[in-house]
N, C-alpha and C. Protein backbone atom coordinates (compact mmCIF):
# COMPACT_ATOMS: atom_id res chain seq x y z
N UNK A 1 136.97 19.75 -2.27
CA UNK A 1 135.81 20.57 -2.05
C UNK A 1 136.22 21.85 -1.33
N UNK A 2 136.94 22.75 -2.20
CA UNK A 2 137.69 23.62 -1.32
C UNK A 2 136.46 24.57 -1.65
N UNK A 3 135.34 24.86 -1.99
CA UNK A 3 133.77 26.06 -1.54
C UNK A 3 133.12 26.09 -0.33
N UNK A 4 134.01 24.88 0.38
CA UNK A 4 133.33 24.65 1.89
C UNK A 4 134.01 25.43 3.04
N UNK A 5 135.46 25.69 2.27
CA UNK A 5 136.25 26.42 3.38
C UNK A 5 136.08 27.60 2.69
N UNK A 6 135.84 28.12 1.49
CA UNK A 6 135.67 29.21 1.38
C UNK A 6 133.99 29.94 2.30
N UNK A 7 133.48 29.14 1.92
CA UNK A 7 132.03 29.55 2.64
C UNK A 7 132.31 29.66 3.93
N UNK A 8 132.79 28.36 4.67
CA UNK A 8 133.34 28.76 5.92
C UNK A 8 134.14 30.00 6.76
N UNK A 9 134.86 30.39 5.78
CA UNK A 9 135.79 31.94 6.16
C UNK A 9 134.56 33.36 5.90
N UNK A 10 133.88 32.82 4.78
CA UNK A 10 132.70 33.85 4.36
C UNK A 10 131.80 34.47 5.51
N UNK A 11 131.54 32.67 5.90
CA UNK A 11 130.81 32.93 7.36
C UNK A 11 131.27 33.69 8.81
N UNK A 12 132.43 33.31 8.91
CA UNK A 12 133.20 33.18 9.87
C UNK A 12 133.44 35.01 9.98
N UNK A 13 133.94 35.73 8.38
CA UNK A 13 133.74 36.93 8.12
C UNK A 13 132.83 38.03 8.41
N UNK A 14 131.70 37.23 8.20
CA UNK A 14 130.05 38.17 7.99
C UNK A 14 130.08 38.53 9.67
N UNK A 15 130.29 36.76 10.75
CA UNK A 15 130.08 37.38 12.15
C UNK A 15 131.14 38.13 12.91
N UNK A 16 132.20 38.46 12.46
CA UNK A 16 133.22 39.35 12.70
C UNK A 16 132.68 40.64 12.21
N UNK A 17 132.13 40.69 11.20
CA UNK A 17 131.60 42.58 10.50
C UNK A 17 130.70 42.49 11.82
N UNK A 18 129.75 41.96 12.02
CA UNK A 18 128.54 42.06 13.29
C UNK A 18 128.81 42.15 14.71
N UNK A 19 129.94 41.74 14.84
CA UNK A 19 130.96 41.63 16.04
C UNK A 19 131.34 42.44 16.69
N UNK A 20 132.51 43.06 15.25
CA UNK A 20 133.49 44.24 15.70
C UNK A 20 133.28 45.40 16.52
N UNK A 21 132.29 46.02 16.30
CA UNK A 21 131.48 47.39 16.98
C UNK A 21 131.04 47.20 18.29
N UNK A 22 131.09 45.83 18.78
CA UNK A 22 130.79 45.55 20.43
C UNK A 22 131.58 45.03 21.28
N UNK A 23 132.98 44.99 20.48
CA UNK A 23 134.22 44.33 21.29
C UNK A 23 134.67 45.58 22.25
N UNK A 24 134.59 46.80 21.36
CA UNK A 24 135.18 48.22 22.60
C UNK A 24 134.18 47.91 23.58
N UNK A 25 133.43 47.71 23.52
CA UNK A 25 132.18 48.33 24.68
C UNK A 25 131.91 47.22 25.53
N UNK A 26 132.63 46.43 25.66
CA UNK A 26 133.04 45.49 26.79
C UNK A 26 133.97 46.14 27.99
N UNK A 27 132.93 46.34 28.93
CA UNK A 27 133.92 46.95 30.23
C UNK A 27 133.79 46.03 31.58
N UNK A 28 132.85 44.88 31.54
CA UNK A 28 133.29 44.31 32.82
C UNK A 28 134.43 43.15 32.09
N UNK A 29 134.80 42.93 33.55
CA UNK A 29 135.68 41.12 32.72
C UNK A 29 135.73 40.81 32.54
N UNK A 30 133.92 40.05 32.71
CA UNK A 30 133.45 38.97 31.98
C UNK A 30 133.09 39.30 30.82
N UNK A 31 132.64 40.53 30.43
CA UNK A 31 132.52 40.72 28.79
C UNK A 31 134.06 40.66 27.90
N UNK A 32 135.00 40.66 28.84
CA UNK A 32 136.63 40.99 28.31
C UNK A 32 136.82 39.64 27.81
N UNK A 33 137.01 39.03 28.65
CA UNK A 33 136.50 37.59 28.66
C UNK A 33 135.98 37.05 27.55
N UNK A 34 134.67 36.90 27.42
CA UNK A 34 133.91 36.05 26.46
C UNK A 34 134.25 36.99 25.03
N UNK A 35 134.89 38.17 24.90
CA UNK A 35 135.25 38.57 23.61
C UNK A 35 136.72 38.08 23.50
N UNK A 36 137.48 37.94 24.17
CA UNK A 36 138.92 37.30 23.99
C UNK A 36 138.65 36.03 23.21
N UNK A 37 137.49 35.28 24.41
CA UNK A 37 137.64 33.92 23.59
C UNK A 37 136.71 33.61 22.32
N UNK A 38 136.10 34.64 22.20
CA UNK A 38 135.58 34.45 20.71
C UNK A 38 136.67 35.00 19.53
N UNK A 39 137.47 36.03 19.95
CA UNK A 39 138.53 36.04 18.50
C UNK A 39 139.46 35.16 18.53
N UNK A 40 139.94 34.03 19.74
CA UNK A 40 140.45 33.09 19.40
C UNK A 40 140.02 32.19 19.16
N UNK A 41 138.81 31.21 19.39
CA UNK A 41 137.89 30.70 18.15
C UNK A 41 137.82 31.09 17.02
N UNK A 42 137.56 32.40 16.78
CA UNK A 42 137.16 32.85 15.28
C UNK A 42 138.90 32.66 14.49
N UNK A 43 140.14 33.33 15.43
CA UNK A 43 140.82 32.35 14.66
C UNK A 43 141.65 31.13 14.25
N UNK A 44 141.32 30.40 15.39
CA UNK A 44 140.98 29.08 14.68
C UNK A 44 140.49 28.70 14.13
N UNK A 45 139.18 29.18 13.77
CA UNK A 45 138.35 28.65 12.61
C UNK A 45 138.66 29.08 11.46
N UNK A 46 139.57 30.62 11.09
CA UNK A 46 140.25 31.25 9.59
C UNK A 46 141.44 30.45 9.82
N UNK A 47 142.23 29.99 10.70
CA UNK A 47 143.33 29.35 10.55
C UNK A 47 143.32 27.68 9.96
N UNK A 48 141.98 27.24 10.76
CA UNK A 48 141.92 25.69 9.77
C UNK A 48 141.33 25.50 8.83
N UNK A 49 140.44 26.96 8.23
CA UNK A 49 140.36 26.82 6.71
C UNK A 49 141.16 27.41 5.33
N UNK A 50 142.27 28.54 6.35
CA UNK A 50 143.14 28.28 5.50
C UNK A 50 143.82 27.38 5.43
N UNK A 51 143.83 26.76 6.54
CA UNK A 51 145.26 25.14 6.08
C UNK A 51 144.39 24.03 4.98
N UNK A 52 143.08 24.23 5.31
CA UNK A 52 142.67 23.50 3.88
C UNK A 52 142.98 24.13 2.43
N UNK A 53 142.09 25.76 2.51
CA UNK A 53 142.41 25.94 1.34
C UNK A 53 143.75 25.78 0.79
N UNK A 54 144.84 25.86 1.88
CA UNK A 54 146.75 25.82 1.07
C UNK A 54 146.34 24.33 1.10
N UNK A 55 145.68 23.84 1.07
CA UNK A 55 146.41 22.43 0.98
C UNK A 55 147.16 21.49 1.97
N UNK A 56 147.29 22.24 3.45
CA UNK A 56 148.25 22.05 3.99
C UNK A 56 148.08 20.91 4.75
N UNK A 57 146.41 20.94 5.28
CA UNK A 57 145.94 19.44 5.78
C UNK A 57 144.92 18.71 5.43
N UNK A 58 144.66 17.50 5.14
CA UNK A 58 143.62 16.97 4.58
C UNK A 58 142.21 17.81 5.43
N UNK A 59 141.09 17.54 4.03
CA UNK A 59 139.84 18.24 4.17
C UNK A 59 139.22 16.84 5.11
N UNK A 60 138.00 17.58 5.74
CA UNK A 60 137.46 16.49 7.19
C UNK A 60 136.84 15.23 5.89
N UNK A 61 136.70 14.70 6.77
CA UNK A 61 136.19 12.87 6.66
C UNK A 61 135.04 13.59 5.17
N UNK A 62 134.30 13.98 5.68
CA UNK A 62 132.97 13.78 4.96
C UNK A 62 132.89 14.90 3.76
N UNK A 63 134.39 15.87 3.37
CA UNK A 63 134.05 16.67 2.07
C UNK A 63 135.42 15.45 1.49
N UNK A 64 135.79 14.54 1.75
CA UNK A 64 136.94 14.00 0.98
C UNK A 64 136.47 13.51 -0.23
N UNK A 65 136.35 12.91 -1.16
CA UNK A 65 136.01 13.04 -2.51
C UNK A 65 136.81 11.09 -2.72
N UNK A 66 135.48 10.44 -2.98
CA UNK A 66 136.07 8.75 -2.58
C UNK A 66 136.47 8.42 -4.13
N UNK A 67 137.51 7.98 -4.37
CA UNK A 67 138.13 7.20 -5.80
C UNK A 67 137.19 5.99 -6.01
N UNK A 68 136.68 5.97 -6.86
CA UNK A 68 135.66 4.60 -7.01
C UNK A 68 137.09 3.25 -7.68
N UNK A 69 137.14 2.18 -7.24
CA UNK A 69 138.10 1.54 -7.32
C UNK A 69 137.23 0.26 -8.47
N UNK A 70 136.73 -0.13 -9.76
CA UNK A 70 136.81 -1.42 -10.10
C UNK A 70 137.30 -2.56 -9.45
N UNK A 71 136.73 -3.44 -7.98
CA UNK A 71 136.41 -4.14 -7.86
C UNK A 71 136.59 -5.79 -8.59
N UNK A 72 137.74 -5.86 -8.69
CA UNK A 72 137.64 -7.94 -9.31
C UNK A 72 137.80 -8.99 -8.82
N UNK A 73 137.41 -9.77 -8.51
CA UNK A 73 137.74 -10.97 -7.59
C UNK A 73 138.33 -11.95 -8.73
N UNK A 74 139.67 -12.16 -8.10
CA UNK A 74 140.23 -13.02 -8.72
C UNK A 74 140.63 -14.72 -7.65
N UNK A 75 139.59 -15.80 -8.43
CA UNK A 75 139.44 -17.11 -7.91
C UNK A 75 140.81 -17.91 -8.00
């Protein structure tokens, strides 16, 4: 289900365009601050959806895609 990490980076994108224009205009510390740690969130969040989209680590629990297995009990 790799449209989930694409949507995810999409997203992740759109609030970076909305972002960018208020990172200069941080002049106390604490605004220095809470913008530091939002571009390192933000990239962690482009960094673990690119390791999905390469392939590089399994996708979370709930986009994994279950093999239906035929089931036989043998008596």
């Amino acid at each position: 289900m790799r449209h989930y990490a694409i949507l995810r980076l999409l997203l992740a994108s759109f609030f970076l365009y909305f972002a960018w224009p208020m990172i200069p205009q941080a002049t106390t510390p604490v605004a220095a601050t809470f913008w530091g740690v939002w571009i390192l969130f933000f990239l962690l969040v482009v960094g673990a959806n690119l390791a999905t989209l390469l392939q590089m680590t399994r996708p979370p629990v709930m986009e994994q895609e279950r093999k239906r297995r035929r089931q036989t009990y043998i008596h």
